[in-house]
PDB file of N, CA and C in Angstrom:
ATOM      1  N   UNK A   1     -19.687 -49.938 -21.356  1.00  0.00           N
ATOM      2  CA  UNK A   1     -18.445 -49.318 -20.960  1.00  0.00           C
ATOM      3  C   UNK A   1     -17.273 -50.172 -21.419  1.00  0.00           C
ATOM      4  N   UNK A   2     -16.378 -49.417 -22.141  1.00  0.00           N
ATOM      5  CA  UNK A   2     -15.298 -50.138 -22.472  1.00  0.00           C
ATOM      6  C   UNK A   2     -14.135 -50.275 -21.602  1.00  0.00           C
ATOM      7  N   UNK A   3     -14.212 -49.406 -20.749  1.00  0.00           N
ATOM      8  CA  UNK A   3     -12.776 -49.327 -20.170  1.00  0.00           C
ATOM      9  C   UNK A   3     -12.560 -50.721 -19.159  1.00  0.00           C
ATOM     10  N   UNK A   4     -11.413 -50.697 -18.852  1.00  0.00           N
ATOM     11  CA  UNK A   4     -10.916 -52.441 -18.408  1.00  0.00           C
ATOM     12  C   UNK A   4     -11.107 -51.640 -17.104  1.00  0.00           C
ATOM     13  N   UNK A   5     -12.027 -52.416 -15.682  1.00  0.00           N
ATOM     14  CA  UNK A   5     -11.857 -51.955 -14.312  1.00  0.00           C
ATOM     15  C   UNK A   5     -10.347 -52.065 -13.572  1.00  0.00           C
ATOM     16  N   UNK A   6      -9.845 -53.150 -14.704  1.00  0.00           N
ATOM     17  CA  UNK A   6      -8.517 -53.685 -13.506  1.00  0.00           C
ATOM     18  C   UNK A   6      -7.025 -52.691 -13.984  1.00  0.00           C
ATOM     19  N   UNK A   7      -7.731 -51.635 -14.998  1.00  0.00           N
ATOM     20  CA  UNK A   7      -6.671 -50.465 -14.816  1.00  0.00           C
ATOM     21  C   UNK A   7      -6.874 -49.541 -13.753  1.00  0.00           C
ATOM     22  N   UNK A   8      -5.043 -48.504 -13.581  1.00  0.00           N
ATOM     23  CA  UNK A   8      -5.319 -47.792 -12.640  1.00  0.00           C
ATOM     24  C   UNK A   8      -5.735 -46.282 -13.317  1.00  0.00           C
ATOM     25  N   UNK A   9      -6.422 -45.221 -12.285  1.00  0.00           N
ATOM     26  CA  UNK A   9      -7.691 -44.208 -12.794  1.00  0.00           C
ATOM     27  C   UNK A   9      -5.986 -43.223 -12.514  1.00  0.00           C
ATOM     28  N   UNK A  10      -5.749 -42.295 -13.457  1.00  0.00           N
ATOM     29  CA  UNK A  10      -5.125 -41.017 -12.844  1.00  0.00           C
ATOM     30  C   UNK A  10      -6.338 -40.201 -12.998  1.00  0.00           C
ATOM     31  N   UNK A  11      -5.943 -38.848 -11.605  1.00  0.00           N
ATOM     32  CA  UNK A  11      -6.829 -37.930 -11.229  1.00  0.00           C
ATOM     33  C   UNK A  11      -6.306 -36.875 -12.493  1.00  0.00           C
ATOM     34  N   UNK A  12      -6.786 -36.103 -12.684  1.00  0.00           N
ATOM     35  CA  UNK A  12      -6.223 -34.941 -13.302  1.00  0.00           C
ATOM     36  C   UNK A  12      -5.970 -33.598 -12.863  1.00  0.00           C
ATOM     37  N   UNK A  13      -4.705 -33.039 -13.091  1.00  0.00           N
ATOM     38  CA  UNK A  13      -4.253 -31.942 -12.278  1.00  0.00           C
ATOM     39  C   UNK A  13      -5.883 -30.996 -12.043  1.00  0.00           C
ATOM     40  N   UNK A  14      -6.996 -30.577 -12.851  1.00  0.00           N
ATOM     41  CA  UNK A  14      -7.979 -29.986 -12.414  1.00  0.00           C
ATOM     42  C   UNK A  14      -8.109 -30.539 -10.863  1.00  0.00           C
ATOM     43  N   UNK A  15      -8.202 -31.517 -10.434  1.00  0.00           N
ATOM     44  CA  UNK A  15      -8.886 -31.994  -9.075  1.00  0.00           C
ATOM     45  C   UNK A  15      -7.469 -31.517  -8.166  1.00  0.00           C
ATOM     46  N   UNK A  16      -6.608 -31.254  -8.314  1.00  0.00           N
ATOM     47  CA  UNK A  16      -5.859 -30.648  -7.567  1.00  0.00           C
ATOM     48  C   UNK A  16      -6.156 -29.596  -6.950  1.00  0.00           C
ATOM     49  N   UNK A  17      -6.723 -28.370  -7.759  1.00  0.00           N
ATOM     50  CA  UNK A  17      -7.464 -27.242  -7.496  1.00  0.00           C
ATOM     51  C   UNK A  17      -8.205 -27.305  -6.457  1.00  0.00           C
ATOM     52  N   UNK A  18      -8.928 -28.531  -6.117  1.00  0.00           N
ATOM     53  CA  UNK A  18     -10.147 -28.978  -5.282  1.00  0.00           C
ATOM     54  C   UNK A  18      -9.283 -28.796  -3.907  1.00  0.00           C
ATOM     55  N   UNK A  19      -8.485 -29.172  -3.880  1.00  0.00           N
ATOM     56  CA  UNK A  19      -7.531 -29.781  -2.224  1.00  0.00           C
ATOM     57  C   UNK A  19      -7.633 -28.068  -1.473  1.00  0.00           C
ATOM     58  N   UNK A  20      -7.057 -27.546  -2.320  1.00  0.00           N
ATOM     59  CA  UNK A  20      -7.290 -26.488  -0.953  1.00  0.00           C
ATOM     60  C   UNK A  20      -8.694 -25.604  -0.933  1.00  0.00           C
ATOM     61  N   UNK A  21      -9.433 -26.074  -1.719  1.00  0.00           N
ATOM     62  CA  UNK A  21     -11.127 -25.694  -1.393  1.00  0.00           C
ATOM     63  C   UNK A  21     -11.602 -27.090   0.097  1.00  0.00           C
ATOM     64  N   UNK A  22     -11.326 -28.444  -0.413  1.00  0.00           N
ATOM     65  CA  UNK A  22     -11.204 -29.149   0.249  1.00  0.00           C
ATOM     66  C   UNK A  22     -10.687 -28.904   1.903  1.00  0.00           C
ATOM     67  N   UNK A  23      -9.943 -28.587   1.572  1.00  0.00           N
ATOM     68  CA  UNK A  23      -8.594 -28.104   3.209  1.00  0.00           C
ATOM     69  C   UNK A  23      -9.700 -26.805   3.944  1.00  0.00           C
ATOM     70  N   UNK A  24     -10.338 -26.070   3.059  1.00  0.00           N
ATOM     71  CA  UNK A  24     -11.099 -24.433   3.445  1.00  0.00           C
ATOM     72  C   UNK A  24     -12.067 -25.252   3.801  1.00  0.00           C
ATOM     73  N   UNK A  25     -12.592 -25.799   3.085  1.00  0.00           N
ATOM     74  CA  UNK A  25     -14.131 -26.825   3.760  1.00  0.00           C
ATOM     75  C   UNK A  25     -13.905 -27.256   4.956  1.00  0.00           C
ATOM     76  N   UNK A  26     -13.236 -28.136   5.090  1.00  0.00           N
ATOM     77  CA  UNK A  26     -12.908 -28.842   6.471  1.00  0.00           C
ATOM     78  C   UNK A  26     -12.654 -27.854   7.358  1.00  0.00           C
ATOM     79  N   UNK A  27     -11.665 -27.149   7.437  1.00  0.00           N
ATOM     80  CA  UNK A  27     -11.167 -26.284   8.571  1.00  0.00           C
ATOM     81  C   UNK A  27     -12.530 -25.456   8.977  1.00  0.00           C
ATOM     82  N   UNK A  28     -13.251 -24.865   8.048  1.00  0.00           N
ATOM     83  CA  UNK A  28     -14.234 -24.128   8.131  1.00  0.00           C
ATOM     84  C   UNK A  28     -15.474 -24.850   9.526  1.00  0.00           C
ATOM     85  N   UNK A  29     -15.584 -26.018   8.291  1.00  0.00           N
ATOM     86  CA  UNK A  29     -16.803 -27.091   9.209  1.00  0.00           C
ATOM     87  C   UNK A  29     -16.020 -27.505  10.836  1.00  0.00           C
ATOM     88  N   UNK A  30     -15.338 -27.984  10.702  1.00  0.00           N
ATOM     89  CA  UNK A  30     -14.588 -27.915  11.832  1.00  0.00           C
ATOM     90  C   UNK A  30     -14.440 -27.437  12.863  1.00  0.00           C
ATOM     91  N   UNK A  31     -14.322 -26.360  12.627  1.00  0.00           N
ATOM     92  CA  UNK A  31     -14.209 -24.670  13.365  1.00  0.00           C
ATOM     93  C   UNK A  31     -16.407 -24.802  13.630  1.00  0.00           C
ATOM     94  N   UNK A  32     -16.938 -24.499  13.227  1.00  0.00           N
ATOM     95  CA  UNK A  32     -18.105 -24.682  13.356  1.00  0.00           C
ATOM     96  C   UNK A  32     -18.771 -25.893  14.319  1.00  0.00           C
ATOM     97  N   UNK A  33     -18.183 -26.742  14.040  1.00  0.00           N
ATOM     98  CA  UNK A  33     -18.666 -27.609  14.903  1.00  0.00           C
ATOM     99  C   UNK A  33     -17.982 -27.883  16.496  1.00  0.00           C
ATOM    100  N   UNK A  34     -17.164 -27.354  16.329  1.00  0.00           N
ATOM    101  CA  UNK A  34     -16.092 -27.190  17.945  1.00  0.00           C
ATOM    102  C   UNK A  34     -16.600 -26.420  18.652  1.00  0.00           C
ATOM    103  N   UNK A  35     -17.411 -25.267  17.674  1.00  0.00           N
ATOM    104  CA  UNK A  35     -17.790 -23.924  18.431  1.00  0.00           C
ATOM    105  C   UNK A  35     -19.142 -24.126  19.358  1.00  0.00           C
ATOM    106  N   UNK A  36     -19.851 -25.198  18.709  1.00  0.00           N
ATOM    107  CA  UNK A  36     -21.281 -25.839  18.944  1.00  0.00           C
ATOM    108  C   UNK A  36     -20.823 -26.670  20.186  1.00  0.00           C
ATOM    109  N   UNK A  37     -19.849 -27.219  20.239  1.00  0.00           N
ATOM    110  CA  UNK A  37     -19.790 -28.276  21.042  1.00  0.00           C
ATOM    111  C   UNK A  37     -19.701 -29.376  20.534  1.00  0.00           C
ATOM    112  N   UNK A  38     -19.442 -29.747  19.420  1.00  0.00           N
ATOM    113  CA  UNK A  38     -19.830 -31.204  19.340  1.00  0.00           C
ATOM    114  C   UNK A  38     -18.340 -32.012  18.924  1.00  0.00           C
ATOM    115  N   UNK A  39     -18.213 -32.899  18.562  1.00  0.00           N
ATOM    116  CA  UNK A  39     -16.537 -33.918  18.552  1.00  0.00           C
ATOM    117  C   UNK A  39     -16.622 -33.219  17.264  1.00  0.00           C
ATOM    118  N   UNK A  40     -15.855 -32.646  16.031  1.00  0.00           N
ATOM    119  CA  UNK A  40     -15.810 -32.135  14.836  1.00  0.00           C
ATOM    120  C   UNK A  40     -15.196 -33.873  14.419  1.00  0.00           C
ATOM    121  N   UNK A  41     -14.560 -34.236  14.835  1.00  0.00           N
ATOM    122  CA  UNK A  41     -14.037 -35.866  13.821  1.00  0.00           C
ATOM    123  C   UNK A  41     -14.860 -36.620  13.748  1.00  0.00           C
ATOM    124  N   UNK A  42     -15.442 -36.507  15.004  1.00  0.00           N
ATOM    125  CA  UNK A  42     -16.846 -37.652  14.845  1.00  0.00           C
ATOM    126  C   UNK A  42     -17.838 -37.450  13.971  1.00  0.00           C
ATOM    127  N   UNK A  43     -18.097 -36.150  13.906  1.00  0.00           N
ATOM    128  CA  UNK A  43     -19.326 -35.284  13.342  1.00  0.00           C
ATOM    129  C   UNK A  43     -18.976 -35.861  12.007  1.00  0.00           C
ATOM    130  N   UNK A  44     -17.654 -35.181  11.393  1.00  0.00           N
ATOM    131  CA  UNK A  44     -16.941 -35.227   9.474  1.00  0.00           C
ATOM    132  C   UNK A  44     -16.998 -36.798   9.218  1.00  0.00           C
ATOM    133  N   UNK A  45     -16.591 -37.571   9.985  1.00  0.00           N
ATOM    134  CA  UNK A  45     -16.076 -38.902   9.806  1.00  0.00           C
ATOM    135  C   UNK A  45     -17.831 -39.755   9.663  1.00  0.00           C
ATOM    136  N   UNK A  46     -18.786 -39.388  10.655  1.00  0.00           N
ATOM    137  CA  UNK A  46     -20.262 -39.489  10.430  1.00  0.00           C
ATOM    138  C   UNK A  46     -21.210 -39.093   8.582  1.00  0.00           C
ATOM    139  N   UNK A  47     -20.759 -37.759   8.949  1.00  0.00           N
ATOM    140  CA  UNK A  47     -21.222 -36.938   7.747  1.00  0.00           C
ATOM    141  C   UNK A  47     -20.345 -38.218   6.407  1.00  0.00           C
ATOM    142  N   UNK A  48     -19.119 -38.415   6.516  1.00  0.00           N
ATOM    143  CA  UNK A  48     -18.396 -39.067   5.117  1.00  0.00           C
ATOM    144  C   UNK A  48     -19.279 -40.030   4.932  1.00  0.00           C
ATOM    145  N   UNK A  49     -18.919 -41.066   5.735  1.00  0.00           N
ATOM    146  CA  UNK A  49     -19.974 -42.671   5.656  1.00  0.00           C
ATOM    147  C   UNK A  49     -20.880 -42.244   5.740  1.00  0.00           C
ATOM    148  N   UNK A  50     -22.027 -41.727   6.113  1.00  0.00           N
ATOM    149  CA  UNK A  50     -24.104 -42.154   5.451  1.00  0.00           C
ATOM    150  C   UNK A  50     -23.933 -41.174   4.674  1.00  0.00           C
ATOM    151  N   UNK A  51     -22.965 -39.640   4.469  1.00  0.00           N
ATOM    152  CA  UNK A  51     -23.878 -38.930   3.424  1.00  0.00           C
ATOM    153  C   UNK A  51     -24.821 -37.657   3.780  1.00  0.00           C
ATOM    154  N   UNK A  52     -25.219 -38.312   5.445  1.00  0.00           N
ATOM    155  CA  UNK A  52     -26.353 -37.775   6.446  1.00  0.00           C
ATOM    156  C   UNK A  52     -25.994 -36.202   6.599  1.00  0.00           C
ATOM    157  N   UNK A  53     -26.358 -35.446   5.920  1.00  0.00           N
ATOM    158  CA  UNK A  53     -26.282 -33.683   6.647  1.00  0.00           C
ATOM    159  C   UNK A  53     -26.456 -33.660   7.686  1.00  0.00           C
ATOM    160  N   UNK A  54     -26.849 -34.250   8.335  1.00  0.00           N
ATOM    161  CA  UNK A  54     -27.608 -33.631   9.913  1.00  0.00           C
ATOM    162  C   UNK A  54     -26.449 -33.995  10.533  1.00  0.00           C
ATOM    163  N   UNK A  55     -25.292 -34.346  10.003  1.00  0.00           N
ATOM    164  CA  UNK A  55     -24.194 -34.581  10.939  1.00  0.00           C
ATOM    165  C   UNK A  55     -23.322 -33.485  11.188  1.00  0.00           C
ATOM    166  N   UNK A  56     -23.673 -32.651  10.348  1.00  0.00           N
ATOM    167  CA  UNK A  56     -23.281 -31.041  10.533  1.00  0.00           C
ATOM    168  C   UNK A  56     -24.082 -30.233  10.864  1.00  0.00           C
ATOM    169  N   UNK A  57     -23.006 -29.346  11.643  1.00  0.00           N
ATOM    170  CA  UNK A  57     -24.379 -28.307  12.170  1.00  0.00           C
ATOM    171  C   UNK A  57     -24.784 -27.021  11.080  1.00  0.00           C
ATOM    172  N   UNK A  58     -25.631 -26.629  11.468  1.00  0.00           N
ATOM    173  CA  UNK A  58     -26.258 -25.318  10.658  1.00  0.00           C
ATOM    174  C   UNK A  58     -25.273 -23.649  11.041  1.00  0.00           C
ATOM    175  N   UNK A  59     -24.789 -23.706  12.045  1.00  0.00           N
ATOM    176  CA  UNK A  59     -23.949 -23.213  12.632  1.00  0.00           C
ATOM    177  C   UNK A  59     -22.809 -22.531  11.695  1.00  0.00           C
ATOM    178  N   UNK A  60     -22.696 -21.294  11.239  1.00  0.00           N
ATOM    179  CA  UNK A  60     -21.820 -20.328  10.021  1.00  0.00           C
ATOM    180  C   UNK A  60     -22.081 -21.336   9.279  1.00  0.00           C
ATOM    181  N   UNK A  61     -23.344 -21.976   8.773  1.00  0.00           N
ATOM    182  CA  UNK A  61     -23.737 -22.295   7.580  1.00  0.00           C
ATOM    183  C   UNK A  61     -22.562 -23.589   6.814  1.00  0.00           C
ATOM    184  N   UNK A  62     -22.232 -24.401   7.830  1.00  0.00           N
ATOM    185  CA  UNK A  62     -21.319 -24.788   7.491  1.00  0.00           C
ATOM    186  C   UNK A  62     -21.826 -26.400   7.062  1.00  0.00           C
ATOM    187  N   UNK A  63     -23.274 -26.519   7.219  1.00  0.00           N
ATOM    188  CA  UNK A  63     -24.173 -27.889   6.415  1.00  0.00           C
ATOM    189  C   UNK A  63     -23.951 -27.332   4.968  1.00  0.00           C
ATOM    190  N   UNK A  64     -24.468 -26.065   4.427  1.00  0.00           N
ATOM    191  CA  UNK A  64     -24.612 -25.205   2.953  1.00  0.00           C
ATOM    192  C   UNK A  64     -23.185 -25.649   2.689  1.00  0.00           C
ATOM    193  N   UNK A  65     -21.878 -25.128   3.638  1.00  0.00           N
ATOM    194  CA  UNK A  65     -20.718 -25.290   2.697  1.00  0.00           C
ATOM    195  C   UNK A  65     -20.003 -26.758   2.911  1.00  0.00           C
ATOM    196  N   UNK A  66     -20.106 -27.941   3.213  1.00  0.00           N
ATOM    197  CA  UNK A  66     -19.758 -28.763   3.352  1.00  0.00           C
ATOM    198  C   UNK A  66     -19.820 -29.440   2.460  1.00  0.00           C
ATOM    199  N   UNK A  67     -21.760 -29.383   1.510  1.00  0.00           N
ATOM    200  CA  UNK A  67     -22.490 -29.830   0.596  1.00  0.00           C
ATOM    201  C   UNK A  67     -21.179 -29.560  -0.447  1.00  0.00           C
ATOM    202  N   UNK A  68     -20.661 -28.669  -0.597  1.00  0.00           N
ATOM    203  CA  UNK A  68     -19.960 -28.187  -1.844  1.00  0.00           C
ATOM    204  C   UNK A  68     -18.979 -29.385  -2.839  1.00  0.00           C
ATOM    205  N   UNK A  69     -18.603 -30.244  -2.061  1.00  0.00           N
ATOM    206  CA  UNK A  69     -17.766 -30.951  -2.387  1.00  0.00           C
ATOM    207  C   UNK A  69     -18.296 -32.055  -2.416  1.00  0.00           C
ATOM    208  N   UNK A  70     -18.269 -33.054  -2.760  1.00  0.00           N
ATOM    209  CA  UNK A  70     -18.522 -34.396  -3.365  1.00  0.00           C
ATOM    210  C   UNK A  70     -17.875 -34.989  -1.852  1.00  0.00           C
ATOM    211  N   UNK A  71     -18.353 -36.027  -1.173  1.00  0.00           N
ATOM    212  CA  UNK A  71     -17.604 -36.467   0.164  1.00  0.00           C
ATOM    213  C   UNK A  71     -16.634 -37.505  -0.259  1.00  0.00           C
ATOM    214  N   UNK A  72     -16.079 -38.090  -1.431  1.00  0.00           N
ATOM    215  CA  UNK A  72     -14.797 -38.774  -1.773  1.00  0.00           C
ATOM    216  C   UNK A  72     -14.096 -37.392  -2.173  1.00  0.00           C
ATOM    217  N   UNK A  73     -13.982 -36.320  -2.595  1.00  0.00           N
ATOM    218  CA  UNK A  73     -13.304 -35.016  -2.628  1.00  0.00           C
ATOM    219  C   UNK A  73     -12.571 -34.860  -1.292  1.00  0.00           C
ATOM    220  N   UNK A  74     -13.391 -34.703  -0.205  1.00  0.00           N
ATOM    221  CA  UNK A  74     -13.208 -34.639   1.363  1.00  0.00           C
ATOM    222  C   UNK A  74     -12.295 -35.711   1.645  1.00  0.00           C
ATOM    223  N   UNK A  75     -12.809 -36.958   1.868  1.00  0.00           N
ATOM    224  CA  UNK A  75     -11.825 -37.844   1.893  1.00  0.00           C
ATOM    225  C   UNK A  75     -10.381 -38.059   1.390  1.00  0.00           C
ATOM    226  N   UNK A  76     -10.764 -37.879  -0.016  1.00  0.00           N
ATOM    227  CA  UNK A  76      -9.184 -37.853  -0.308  1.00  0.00           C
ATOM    228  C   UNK A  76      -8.405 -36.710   0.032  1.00  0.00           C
ATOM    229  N   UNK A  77      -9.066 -35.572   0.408  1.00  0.00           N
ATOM    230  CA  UNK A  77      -8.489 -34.930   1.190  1.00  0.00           C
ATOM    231  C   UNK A  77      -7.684 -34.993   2.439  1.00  0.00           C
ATOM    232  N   UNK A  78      -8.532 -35.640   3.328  1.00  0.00           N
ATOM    233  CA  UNK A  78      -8.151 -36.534   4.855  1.00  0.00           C
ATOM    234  C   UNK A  78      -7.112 -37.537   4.422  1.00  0.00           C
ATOM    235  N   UNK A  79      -7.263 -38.061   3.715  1.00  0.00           N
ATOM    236  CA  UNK A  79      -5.885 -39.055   3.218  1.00  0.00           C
ATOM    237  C   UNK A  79      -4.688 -38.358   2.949  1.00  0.00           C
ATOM    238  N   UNK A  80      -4.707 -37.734   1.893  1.00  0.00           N
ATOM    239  CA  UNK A  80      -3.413 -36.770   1.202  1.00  0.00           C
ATOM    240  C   UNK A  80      -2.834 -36.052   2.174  1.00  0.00           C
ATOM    241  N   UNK A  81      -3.409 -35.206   2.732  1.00  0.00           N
ATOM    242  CA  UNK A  81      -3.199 -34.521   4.402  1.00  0.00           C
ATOM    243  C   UNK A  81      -2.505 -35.815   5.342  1.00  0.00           C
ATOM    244  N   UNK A  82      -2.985 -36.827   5.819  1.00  0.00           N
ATOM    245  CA  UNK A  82      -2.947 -37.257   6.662  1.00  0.00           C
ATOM    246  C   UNK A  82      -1.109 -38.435   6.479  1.00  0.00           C
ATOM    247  N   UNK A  83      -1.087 -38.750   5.006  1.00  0.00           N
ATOM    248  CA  UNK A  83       0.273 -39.127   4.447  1.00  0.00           C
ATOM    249  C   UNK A  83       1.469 -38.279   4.901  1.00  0.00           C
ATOM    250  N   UNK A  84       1.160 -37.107   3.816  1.00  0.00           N
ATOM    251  CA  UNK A  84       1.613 -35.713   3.929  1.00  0.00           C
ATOM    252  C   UNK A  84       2.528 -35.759   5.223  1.00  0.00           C
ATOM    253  N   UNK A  85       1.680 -35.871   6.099  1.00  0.00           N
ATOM    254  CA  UNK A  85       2.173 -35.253   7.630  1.00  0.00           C
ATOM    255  C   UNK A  85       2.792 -36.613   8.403  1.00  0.00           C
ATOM    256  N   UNK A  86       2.785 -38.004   8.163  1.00  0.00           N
ATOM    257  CA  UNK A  86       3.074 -39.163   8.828  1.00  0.00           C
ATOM    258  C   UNK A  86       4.130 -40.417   8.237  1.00  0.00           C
ATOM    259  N   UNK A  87       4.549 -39.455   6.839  1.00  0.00           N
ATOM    260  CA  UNK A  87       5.466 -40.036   6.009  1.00  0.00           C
ATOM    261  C   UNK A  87       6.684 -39.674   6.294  1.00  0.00           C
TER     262      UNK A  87
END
């Protein structure tokens, strides 16, 4: 690999597209997991760090649509959102 690590990465407007599939994911899973009963932040914030599916429920299929996205997709989602609103 040639590229120097100690440059910075731009995203490319394509991954922009992602944010509000991103934003539909979350709200979706979310909504699913509130409905179950369970903490939905704890659950997403679980699911980000191990990776672990079983941190979502099966519940409107919302393990199937969670998978969809890459979980640094998600994340930088939770970030961008979370600026967004505290800046």
């Amino acid at each position: 690999m040639d590229k120097n690590m100690n440059e910075t990465m731009k995203f490319s407007a394509v991954e922009k597209e992602n944010d509000s599939e991103a934003r539909k994911i979350l709200v979706s899973v979310y909504t699913a997991l509130a409905e179950k009963g369970y903490n939905p932040v704890n659950q997403i914030v679980g699911y980000i760090l191990s990776g672990d599916p079983t941190y979502i429920t099966s519940h409107n299929n919302a393990r199937v649509i969670i998978r969809r996205l890459e979980r640094d997709e998600l994340l930088e989602e939770l970030v961008d959102n979370y600026i967004k609103n505290n800046s």
